[in-house]
PDB file of N, CA and C in Angstrom:
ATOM      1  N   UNK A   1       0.265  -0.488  -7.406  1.00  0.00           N
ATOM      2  CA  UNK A   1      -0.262  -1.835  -7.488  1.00  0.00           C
ATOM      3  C   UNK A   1      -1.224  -1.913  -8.669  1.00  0.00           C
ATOM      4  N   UNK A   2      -1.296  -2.765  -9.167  1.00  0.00           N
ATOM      5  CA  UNK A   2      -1.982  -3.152 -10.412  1.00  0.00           C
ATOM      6  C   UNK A   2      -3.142  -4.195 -10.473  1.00  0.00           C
ATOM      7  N   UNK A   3      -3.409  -4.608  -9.338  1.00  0.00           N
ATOM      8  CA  UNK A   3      -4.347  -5.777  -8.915  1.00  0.00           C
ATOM      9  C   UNK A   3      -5.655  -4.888  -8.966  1.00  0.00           C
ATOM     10  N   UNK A   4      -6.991  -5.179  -9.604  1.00  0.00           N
ATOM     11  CA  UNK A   4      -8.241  -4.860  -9.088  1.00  0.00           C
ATOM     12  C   UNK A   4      -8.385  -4.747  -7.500  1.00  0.00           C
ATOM     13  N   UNK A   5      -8.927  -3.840  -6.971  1.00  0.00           N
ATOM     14  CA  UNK A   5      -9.662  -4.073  -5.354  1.00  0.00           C
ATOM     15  C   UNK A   5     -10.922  -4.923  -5.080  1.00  0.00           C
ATOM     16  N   UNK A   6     -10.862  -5.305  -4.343  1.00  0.00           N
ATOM     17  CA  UNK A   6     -11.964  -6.238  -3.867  1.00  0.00           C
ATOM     18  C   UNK A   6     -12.427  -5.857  -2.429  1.00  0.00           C
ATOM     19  N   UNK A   7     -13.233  -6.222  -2.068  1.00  0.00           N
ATOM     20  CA  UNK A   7     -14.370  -5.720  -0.745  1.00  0.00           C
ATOM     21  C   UNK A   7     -13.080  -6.820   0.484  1.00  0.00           C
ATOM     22  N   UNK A   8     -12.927  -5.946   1.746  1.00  0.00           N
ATOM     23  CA  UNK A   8     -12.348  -6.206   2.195  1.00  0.00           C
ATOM     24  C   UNK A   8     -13.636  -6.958   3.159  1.00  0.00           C
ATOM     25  N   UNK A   9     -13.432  -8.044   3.694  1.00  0.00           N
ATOM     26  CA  UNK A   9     -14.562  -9.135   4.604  1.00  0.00           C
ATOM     27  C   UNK A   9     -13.653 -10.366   4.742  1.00  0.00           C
ATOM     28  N   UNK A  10     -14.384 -10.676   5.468  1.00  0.00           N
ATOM     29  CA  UNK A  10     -13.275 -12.469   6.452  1.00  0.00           C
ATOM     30  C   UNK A  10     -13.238 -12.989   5.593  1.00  0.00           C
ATOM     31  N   UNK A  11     -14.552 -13.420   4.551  1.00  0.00           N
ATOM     32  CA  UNK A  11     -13.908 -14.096   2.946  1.00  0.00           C
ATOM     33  C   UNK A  11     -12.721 -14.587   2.298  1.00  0.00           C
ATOM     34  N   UNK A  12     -13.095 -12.765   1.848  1.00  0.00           N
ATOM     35  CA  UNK A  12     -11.946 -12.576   1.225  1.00  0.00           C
ATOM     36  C   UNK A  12     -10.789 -12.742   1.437  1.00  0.00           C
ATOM     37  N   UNK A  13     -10.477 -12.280   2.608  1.00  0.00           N
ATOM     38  CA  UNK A  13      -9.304 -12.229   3.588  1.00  0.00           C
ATOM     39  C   UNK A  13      -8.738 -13.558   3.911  1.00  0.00           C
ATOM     40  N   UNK A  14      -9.878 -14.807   4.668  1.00  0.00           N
ATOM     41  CA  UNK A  14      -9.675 -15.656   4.168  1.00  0.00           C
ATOM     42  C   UNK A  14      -8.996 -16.793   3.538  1.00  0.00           C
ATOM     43  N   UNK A  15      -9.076 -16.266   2.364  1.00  0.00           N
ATOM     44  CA  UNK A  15      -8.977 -16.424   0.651  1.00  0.00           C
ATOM     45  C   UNK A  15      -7.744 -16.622   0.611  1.00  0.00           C
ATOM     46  N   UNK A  16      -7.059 -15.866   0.875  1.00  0.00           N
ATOM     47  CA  UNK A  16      -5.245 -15.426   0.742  1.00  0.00           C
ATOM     48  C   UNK A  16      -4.474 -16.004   1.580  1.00  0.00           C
ATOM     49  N   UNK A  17      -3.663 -16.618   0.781  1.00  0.00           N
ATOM     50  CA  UNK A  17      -2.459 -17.492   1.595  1.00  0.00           C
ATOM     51  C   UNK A  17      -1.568 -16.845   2.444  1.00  0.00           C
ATOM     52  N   UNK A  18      -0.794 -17.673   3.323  1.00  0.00           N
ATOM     53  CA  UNK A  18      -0.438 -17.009   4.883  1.00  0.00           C
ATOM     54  C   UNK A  18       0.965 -16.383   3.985  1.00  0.00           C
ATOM     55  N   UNK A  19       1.047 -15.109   3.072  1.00  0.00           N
ATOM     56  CA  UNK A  19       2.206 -14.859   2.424  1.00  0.00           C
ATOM     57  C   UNK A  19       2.412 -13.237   3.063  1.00  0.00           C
ATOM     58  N   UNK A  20       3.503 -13.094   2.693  1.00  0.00           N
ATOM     59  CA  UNK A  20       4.414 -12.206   3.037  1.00  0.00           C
ATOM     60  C   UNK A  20       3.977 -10.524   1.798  1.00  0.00           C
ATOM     61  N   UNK A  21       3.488  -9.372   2.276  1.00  0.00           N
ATOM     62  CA  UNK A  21       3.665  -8.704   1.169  1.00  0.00           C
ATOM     63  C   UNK A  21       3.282  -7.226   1.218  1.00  0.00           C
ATOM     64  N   UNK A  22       2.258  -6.251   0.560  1.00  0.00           N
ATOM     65  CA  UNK A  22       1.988  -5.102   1.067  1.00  0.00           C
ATOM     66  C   UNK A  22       0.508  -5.143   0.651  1.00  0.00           C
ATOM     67  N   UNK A  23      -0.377  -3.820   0.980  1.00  0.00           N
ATOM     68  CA  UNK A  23      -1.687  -4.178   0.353  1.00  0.00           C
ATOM     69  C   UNK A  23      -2.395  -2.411   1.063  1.00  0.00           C
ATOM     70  N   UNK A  24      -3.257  -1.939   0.273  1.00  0.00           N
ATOM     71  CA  UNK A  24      -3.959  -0.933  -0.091  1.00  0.00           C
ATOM     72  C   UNK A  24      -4.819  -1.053   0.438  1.00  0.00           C
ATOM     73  N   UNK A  25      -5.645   0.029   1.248  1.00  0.00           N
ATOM     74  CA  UNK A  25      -6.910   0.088   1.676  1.00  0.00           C
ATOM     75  C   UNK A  25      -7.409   1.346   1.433  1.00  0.00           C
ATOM     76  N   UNK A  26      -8.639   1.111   0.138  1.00  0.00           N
ATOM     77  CA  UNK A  26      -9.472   2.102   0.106  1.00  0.00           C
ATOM     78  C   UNK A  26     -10.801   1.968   0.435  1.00  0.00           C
ATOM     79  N   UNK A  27     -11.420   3.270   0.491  1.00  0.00           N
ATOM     80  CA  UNK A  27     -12.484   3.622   0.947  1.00  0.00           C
ATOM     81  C   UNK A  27     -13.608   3.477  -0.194  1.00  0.00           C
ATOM     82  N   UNK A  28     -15.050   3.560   0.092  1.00  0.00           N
ATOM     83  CA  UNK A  28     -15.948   3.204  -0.735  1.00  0.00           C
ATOM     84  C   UNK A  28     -15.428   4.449  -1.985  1.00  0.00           C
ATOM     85  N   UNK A  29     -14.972   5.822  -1.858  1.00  0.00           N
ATOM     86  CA  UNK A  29     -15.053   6.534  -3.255  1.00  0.00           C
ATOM     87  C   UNK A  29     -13.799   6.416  -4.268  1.00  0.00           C
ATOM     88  N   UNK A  30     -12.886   5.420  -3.558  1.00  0.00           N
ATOM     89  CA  UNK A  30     -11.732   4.570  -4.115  1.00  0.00           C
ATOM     90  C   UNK A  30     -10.730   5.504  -3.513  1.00  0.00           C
ATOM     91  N   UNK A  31     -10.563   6.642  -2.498  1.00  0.00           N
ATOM     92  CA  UNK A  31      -9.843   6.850  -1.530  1.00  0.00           C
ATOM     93  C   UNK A  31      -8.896   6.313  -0.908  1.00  0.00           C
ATOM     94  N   UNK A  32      -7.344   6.259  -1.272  1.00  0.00           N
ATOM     95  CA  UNK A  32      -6.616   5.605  -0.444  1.00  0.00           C
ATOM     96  C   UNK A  32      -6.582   5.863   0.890  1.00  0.00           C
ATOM     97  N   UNK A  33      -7.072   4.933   1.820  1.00  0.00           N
ATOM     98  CA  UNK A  33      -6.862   5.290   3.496  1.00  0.00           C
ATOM     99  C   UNK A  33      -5.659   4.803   4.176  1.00  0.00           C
ATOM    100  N   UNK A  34      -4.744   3.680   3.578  1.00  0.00           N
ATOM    101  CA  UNK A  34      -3.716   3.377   3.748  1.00  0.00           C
ATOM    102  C   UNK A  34      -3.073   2.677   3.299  1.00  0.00           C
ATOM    103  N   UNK A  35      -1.737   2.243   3.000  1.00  0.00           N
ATOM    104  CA  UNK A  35      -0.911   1.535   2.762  1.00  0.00           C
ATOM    105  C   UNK A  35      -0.139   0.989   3.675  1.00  0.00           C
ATOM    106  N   UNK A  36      -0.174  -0.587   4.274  1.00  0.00           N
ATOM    107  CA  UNK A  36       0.284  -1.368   4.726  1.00  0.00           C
ATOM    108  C   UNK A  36       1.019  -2.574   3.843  1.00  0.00           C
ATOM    109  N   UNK A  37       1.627  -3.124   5.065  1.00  0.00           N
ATOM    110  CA  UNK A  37       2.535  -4.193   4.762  1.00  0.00           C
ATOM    111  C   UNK A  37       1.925  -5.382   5.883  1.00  0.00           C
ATOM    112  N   UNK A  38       2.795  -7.043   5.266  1.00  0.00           N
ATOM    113  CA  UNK A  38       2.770  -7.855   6.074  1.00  0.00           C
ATOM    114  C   UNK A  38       4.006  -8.206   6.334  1.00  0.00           C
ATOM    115  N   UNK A  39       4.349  -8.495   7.410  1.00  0.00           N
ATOM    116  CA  UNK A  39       5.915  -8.676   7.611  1.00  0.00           C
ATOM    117  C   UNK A  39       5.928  -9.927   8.228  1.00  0.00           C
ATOM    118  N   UNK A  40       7.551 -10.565   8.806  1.00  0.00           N
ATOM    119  CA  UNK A  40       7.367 -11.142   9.673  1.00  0.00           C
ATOM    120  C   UNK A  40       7.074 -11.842  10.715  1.00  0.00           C
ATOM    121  N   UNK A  41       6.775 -10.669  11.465  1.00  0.00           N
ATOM    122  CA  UNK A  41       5.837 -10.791  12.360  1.00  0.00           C
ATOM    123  C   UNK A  41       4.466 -11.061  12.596  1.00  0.00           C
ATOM    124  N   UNK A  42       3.707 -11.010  11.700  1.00  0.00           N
ATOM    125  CA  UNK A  42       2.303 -11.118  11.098  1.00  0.00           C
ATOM    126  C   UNK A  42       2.395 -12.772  10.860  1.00  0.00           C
ATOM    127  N   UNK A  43       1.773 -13.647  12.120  1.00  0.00           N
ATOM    128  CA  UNK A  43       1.546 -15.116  12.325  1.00  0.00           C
ATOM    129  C   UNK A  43       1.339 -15.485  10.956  1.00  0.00           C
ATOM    130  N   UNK A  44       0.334 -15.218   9.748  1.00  0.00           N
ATOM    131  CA  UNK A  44      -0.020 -15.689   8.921  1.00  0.00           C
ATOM    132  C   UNK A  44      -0.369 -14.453   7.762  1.00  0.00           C
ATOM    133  N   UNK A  45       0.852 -13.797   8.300  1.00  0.00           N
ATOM    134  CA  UNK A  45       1.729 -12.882   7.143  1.00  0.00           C
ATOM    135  C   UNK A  45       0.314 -12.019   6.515  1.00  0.00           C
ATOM    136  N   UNK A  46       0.172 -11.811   5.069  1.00  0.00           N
ATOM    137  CA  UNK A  46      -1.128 -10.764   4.517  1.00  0.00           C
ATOM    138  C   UNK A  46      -2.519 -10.892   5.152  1.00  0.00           C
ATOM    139  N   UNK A  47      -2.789 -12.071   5.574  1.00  0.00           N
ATOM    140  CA  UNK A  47      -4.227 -12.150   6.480  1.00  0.00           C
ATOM    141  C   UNK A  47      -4.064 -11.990   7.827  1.00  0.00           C
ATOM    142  N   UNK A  48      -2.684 -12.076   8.673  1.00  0.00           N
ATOM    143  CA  UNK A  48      -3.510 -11.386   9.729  1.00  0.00           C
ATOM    144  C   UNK A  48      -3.373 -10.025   9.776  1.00  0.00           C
ATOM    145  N   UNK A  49      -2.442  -9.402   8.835  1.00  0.00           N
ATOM    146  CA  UNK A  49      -2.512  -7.770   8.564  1.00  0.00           C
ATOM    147  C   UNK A  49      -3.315  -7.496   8.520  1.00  0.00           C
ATOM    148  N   UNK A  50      -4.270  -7.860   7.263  1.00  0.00           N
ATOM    149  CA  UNK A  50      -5.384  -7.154   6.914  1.00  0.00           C
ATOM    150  C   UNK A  50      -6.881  -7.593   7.613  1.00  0.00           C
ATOM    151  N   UNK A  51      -6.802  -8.804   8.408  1.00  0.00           N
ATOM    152  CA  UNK A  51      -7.849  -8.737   9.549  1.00  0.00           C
ATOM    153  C   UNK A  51      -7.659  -7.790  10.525  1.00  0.00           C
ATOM    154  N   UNK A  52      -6.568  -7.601  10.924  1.00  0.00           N
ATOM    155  CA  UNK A  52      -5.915  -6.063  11.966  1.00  0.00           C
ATOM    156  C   UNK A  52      -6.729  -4.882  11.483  1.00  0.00           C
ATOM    157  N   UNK A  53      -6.485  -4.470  10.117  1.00  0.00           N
ATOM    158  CA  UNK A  53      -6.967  -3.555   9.173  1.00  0.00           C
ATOM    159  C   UNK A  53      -8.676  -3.290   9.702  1.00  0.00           C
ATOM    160  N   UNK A  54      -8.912  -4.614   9.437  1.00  0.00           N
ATOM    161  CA  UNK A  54     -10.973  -4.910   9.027  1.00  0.00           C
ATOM    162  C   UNK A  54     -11.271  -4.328  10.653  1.00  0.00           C
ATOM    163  N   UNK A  55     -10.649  -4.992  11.361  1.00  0.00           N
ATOM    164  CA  UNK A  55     -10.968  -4.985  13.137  1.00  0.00           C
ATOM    165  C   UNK A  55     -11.008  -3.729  13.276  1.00  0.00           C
ATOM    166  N   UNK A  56      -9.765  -2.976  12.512  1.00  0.00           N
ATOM    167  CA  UNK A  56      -9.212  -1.548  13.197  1.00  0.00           C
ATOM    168  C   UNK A  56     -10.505  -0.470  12.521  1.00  0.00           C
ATOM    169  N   UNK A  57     -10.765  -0.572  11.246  1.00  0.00           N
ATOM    170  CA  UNK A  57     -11.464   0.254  10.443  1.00  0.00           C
ATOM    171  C   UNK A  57     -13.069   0.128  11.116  1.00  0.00           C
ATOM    172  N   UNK A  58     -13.374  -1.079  10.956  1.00  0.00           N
ATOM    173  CA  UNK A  58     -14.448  -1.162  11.557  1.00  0.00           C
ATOM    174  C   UNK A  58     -15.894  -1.073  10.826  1.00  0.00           C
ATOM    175  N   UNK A  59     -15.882  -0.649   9.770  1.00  0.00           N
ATOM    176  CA  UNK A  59     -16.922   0.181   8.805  1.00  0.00           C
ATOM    177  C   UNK A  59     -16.976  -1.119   7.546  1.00  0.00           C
ATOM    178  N   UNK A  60     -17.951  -0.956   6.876  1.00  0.00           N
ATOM    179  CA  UNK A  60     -18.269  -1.532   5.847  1.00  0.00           C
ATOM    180  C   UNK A  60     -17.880  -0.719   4.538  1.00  0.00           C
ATOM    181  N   UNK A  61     -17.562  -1.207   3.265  1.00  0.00           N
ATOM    182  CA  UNK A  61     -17.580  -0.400   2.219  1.00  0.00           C
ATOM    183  C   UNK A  61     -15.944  -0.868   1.664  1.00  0.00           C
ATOM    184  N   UNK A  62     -15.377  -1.078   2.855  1.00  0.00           N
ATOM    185  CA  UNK A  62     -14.037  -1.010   2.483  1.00  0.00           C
ATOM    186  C   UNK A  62     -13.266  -1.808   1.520  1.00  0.00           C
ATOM    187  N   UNK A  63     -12.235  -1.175   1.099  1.00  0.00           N
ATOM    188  CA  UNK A  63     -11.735  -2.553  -0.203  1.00  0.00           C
ATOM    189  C   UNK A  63     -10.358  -2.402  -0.437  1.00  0.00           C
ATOM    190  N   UNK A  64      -9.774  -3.298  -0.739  1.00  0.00           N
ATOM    191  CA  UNK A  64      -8.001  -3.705  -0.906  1.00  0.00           C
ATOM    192  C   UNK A  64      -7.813  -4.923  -2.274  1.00  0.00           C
ATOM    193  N   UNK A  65      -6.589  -3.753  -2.243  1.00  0.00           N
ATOM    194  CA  UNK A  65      -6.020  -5.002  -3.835  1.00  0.00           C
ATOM    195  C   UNK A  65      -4.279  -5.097  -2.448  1.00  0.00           C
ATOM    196  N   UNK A  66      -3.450  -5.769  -3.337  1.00  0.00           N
ATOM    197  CA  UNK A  66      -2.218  -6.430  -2.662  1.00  0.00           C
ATOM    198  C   UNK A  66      -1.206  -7.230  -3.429  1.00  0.00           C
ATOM    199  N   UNK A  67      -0.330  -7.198  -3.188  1.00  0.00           N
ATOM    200  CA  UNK A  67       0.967  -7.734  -3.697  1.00  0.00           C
ATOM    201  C   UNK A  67       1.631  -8.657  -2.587  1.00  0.00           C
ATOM    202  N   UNK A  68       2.419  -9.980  -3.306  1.00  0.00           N
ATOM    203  CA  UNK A  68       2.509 -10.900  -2.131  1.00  0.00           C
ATOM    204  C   UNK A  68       4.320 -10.252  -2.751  1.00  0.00           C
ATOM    205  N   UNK A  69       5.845 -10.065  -1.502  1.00  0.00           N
ATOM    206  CA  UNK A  69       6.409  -9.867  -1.331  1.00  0.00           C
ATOM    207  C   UNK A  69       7.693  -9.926  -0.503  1.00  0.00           C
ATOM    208  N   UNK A  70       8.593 -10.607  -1.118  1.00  0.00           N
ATOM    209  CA  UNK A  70       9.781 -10.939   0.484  1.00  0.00           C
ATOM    210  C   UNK A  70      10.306  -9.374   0.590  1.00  0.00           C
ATOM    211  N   UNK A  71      10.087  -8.700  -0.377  1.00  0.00           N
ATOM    212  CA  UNK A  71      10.708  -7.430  -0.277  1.00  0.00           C
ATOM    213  C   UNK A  71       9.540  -6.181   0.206  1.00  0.00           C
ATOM    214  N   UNK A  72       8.970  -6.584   1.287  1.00  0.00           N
ATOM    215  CA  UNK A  72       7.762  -5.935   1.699  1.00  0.00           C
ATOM    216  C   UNK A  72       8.220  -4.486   2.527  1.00  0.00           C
ATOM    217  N   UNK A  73       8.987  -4.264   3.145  1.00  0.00           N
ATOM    218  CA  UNK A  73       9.741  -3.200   3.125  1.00  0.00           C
ATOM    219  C   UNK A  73       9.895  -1.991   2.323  1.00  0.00           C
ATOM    220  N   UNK A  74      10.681  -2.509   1.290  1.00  0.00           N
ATOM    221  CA  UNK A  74      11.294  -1.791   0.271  1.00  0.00           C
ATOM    222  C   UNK A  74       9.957  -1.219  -0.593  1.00  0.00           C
ATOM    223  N   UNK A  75       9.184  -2.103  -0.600  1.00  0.00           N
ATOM    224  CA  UNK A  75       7.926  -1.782  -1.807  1.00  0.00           C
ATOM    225  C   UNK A  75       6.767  -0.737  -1.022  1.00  0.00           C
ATOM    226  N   UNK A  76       7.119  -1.372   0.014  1.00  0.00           N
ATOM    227  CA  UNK A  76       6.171  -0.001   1.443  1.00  0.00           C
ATOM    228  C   UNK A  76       6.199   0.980   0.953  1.00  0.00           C
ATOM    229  N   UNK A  77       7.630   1.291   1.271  1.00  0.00           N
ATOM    230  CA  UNK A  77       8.192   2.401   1.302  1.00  0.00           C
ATOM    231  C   UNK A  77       8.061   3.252  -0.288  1.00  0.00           C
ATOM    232  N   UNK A  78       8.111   2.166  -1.129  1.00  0.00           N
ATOM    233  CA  UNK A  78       8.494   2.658  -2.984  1.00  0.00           C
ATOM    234  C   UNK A  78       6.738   3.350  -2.982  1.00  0.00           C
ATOM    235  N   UNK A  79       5.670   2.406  -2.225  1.00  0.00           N
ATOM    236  CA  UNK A  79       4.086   3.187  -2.645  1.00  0.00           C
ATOM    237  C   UNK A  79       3.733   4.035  -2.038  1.00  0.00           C
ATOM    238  N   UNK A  80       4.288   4.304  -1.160  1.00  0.00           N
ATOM    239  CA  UNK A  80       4.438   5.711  -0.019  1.00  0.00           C
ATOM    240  C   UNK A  80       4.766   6.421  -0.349  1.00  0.00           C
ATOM    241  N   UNK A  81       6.032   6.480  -1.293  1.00  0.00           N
ATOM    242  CA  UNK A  81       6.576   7.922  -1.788  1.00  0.00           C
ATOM    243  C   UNK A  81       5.815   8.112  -3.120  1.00  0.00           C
ATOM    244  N   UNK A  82       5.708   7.043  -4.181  1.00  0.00           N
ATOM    245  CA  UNK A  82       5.147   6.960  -5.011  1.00  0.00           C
ATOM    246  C   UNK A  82       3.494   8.274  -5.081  1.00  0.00           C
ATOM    247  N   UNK A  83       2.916   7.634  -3.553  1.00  0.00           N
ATOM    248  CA  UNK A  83       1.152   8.318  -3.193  1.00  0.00           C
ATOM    249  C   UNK A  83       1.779   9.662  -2.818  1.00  0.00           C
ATOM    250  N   UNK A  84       2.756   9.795  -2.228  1.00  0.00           N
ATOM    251  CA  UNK A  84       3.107  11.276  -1.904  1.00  0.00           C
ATOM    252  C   UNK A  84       3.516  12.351  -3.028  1.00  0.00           C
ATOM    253  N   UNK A  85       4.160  11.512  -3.739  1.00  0.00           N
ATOM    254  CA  UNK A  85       4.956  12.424  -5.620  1.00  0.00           C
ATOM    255  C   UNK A  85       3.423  12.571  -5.798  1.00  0.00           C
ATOM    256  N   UNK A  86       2.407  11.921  -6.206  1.00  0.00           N
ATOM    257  CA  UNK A  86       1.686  11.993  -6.926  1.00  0.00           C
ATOM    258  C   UNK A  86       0.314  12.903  -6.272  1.00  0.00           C
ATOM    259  N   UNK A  87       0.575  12.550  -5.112  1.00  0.00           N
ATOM    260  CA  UNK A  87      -0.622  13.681  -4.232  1.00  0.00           C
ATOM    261  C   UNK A  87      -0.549  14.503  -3.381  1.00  0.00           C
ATOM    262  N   UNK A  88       0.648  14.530  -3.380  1.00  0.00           N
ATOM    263  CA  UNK A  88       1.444  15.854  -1.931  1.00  0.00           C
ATOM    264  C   UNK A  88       1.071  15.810  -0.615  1.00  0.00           C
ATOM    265  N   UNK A  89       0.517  14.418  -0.308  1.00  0.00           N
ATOM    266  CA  UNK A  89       0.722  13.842   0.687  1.00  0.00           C
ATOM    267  C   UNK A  89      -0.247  12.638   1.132  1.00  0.00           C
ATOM    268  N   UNK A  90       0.434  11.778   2.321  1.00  0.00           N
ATOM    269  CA  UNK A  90       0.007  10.709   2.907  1.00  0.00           C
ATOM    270  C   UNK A  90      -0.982  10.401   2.521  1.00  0.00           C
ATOM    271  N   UNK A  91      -1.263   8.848   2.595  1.00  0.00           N
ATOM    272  CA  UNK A  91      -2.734   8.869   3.067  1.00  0.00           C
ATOM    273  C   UNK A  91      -2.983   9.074   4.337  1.00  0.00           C
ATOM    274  N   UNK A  92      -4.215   8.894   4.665  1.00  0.00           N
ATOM    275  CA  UNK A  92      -4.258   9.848   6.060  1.00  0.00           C
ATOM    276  C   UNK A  92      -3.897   8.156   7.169  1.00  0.00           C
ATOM    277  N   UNK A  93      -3.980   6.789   7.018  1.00  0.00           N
ATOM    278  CA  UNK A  93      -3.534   6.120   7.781  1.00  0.00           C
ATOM    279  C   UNK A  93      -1.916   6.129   7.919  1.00  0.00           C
ATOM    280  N   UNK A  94      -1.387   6.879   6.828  1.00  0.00           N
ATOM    281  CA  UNK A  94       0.175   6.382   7.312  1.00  0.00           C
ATOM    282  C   UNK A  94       0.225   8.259   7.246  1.00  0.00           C
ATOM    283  N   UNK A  95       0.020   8.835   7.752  1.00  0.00           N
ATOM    284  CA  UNK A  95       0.396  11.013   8.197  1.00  0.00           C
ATOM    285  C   UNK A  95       1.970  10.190   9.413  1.00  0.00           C
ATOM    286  N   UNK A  96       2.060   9.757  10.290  1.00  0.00           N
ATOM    287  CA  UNK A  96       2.922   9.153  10.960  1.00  0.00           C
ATOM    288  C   UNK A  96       4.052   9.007  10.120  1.00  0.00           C
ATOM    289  N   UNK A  97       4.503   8.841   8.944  1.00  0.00           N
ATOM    290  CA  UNK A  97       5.598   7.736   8.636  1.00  0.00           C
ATOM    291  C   UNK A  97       6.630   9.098   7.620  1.00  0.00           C
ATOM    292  N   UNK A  98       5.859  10.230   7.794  1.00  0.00           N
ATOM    293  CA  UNK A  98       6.585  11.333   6.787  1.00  0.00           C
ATOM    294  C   UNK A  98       8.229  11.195   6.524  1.00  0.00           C
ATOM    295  N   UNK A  99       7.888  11.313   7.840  1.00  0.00           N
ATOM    296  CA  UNK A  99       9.340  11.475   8.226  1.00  0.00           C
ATOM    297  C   UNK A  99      10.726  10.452   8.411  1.00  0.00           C
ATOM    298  N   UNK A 100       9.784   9.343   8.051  1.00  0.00           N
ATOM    299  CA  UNK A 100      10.916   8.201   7.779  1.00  0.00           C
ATOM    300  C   UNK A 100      11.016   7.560   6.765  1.00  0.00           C
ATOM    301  N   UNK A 101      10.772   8.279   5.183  1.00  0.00           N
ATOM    302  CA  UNK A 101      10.652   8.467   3.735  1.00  0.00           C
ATOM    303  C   UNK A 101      11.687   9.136   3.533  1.00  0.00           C
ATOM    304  N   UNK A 102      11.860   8.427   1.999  1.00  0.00           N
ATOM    305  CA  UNK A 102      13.103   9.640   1.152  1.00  0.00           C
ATOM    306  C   UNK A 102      12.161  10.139   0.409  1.00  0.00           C
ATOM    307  N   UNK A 103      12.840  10.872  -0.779  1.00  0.00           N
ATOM    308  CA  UNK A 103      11.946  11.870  -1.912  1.00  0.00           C
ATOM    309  C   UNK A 103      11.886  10.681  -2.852  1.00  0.00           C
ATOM    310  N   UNK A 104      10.762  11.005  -3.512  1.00  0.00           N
ATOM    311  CA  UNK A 104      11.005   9.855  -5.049  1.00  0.00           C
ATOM    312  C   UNK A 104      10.591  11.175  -5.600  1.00  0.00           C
ATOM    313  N   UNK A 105      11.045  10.896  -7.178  1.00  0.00           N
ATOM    314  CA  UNK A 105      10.957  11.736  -7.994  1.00  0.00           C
ATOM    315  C   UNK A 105      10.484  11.120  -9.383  1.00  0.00           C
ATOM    316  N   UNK A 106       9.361  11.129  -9.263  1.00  0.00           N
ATOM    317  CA  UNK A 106       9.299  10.367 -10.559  1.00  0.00           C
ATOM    318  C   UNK A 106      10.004  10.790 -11.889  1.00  0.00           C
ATOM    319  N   UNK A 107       9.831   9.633 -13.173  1.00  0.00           N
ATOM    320  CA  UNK A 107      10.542  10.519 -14.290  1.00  0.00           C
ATOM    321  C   UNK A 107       9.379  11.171 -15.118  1.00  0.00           C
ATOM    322  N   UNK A 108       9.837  12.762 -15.324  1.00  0.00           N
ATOM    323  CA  UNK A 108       9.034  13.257 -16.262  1.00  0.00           C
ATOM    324  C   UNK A 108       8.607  12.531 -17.666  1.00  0.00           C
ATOM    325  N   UNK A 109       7.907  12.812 -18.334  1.00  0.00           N
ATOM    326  CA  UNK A 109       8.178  12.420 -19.924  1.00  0.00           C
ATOM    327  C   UNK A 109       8.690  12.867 -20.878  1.00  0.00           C
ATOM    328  N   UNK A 110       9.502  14.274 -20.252  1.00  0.00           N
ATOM    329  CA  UNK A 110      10.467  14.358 -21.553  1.00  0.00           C
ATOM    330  C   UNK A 110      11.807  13.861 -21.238  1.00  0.00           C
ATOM    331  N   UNK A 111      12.631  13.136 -22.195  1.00  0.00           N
ATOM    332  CA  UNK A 111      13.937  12.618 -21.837  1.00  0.00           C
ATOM    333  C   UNK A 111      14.903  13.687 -21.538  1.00  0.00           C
ATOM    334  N   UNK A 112      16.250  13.312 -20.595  1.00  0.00           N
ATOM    335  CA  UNK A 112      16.956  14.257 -20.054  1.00  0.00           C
ATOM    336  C   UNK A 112      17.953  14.231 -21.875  1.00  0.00           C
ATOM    337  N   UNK A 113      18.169  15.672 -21.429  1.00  0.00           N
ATOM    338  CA  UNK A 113      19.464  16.269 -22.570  1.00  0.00           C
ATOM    339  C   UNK A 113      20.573  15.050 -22.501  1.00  0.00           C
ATOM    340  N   UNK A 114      21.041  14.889 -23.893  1.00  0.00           N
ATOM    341  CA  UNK A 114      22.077  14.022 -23.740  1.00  0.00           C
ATOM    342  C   UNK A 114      23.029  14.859 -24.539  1.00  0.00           C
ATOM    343  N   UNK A 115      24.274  14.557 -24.583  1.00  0.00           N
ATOM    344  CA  UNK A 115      26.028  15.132 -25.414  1.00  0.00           C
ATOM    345  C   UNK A 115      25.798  16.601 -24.945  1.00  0.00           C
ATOM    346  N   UNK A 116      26.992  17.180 -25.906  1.00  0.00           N
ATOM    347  CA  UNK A 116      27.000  18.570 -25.465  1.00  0.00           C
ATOM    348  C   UNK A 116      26.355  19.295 -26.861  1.00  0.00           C
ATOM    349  N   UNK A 117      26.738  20.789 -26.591  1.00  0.00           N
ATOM    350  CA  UNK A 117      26.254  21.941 -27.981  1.00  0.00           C
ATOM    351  C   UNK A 117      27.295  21.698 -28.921  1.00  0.00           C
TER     352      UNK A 117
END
């Protein structure tokens, strides 16, 4: 995600239209603690996720950036593997979901061999 974080509070939260999408929760030392989604089911889609979030966490300090998304699923799943390639594992709110991930592999920076010798 590419969005600045902002202090997670009723405000903010708020703030954000009843949309469909995924969204980041870190901790005051910029710690990812989890990666969620809003789906469906979520009455008023990214805000009542992330009031779930505020309720569940409980603590002050906390902060989230977010992406609004019909493909909230797919993109879950793409920053999940994404945090895992890049840190060898979970954040510690989604340790649960290992196992219902594929591998991503990111691309190195050197380009693959092309023709023959």
């Amino acid at each position: 995600m590419t969005k600045p974080v902002v202090d997670l509070t009723e405000t903010t939260i708020d703030a954000l239209p009843a949309q469909l999408g995924v969204y980041e929760i870190v901790d005051r030392t910029g710690t990812t603690v989890t990666i969620g989604y809003a789906g469906g089911r979520e009455a008023f889609g990214i805000r009542t996720a992330l009031h779930r979030e505020l309720t569940d966490h409980g603590v002050g300090g906390l902060r989230f950036r977010h992406e609004f998304t019909h493909g909230y699923l797919t993109r879950w799943q793409e920053l999940l593997m994404l945090y895992e390639a890049d840190h060898g594992a979970l954040p510690s709110g989604n340790v649960g979901h290992l196992g219902t991930l594929g591998r991503l592999s990111p691309l190195s920076a050197e380009p693959a061999p092309t023709g023959s010798n």
